[in-house]
Protein backbone atom coordinates (compact mmCIF):
# COMPACT_ATOMS: atom_id res chain seq x y z
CA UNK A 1 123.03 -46.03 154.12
CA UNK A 2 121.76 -42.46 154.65
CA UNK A 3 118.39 -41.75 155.27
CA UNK A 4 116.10 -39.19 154.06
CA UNK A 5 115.11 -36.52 156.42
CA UNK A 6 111.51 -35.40 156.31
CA UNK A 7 110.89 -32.55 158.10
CA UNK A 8 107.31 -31.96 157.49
CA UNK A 9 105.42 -33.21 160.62
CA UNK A 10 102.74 -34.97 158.41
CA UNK A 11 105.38 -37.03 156.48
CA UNK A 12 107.00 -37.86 159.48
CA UNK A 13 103.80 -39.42 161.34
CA UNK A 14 103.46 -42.03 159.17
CA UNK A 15 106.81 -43.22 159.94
CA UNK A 16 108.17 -43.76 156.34
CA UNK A 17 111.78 -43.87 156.55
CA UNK A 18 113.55 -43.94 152.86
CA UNK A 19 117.21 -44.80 152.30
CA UNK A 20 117.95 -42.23 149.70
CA UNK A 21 120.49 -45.03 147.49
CA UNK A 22 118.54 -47.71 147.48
CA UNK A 23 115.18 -44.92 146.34
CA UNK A 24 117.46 -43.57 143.62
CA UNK A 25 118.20 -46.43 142.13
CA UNK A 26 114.87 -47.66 141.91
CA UNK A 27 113.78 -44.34 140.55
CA UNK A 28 116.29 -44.58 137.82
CA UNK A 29 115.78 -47.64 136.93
CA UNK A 30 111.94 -47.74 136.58
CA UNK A 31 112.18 -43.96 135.70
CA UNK A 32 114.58 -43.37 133.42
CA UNK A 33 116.35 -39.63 133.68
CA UNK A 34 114.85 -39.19 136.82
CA UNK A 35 116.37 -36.16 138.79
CA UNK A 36 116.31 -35.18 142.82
CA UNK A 37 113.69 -32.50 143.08
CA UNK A 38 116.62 -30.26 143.88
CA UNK A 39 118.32 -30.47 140.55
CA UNK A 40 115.21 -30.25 138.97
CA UNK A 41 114.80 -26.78 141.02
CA UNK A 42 118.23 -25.77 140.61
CA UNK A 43 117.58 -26.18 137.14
CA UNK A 44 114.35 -24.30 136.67
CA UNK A 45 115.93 -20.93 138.76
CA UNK A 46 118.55 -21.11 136.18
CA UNK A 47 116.79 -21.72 133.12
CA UNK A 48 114.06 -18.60 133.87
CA UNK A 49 116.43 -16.01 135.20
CA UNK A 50 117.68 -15.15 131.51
CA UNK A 51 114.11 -14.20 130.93
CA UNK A 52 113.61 -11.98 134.12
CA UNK A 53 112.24 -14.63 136.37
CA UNK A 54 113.73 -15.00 139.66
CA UNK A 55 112.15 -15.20 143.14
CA UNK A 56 112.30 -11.87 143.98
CA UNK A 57 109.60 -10.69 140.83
CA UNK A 58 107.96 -13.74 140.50
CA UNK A 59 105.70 -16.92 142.08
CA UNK A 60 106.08 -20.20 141.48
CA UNK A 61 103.24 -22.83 140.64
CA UNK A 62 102.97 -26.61 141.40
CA UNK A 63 99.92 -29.09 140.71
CA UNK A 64 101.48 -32.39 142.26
CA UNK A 65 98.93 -35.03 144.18
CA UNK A 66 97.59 -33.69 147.60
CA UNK A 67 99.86 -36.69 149.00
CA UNK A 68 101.68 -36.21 151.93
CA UNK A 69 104.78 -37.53 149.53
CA UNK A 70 104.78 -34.67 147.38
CA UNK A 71 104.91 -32.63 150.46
CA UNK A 72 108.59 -32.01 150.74
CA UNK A 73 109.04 -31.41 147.26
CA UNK A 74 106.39 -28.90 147.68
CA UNK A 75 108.70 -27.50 150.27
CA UNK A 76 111.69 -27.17 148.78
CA UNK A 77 110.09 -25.12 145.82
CA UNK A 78 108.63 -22.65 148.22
CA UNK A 79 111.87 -22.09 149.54
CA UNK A 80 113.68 -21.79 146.21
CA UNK A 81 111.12 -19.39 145.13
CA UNK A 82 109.71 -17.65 148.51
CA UNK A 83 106.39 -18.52 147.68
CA UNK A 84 104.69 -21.39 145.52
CA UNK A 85 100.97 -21.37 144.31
CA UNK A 86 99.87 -24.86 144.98
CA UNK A 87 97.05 -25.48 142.81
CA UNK A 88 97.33 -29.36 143.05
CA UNK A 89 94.11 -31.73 143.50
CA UNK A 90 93.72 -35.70 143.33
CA UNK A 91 96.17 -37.49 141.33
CA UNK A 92 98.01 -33.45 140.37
CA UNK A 93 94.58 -32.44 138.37
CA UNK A 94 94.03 -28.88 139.70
């Protein structure tokens, strides 16, 4: 099985290794319509540009949990959108 690749050098450290199948599945099944932050991201670029939104004209914004989990999701929207406004405190509450 594949692994998951965490670039982030604080995600790495801890040494959590995920294989991405065997993660899915248990996100779908205790998670019902559960999508990979990409698709979700994919997804919101598309949805907004009809109304004028679209990286070049606008930020995005993100309150997730300060955990080093959320960190490559935080990632990838700040390199969907060029920049992100993390607002995110303990357990996502800004």
């Amino acid at each position: 099985m594949a692994r998951v690749s965490y670039p982030d050098p604080i995600l790495s450290s801890t040494g959590l290794h995920l294989e991405s199948s065997h993660f899915d599945e248990t996100l779908m099944r205790h998670i019902p319509g559960f999508r990979p932050s990409q698709k979700f991201i994919d997804y919101s670029l598309g949805i907004l540009k009809p109304f004028g939104f679209q990286p070049d004209n606008s930020m995005a914004c993100a309150s997730v949990c300060r955990d080093e989990l959320t960190r490559p999701f935080i990632n990838t929207i700040n390199e969907a959108w060029g920049s992100l406004f993390n607002f995110s405190g303990l357990a996502g509450m800004p």
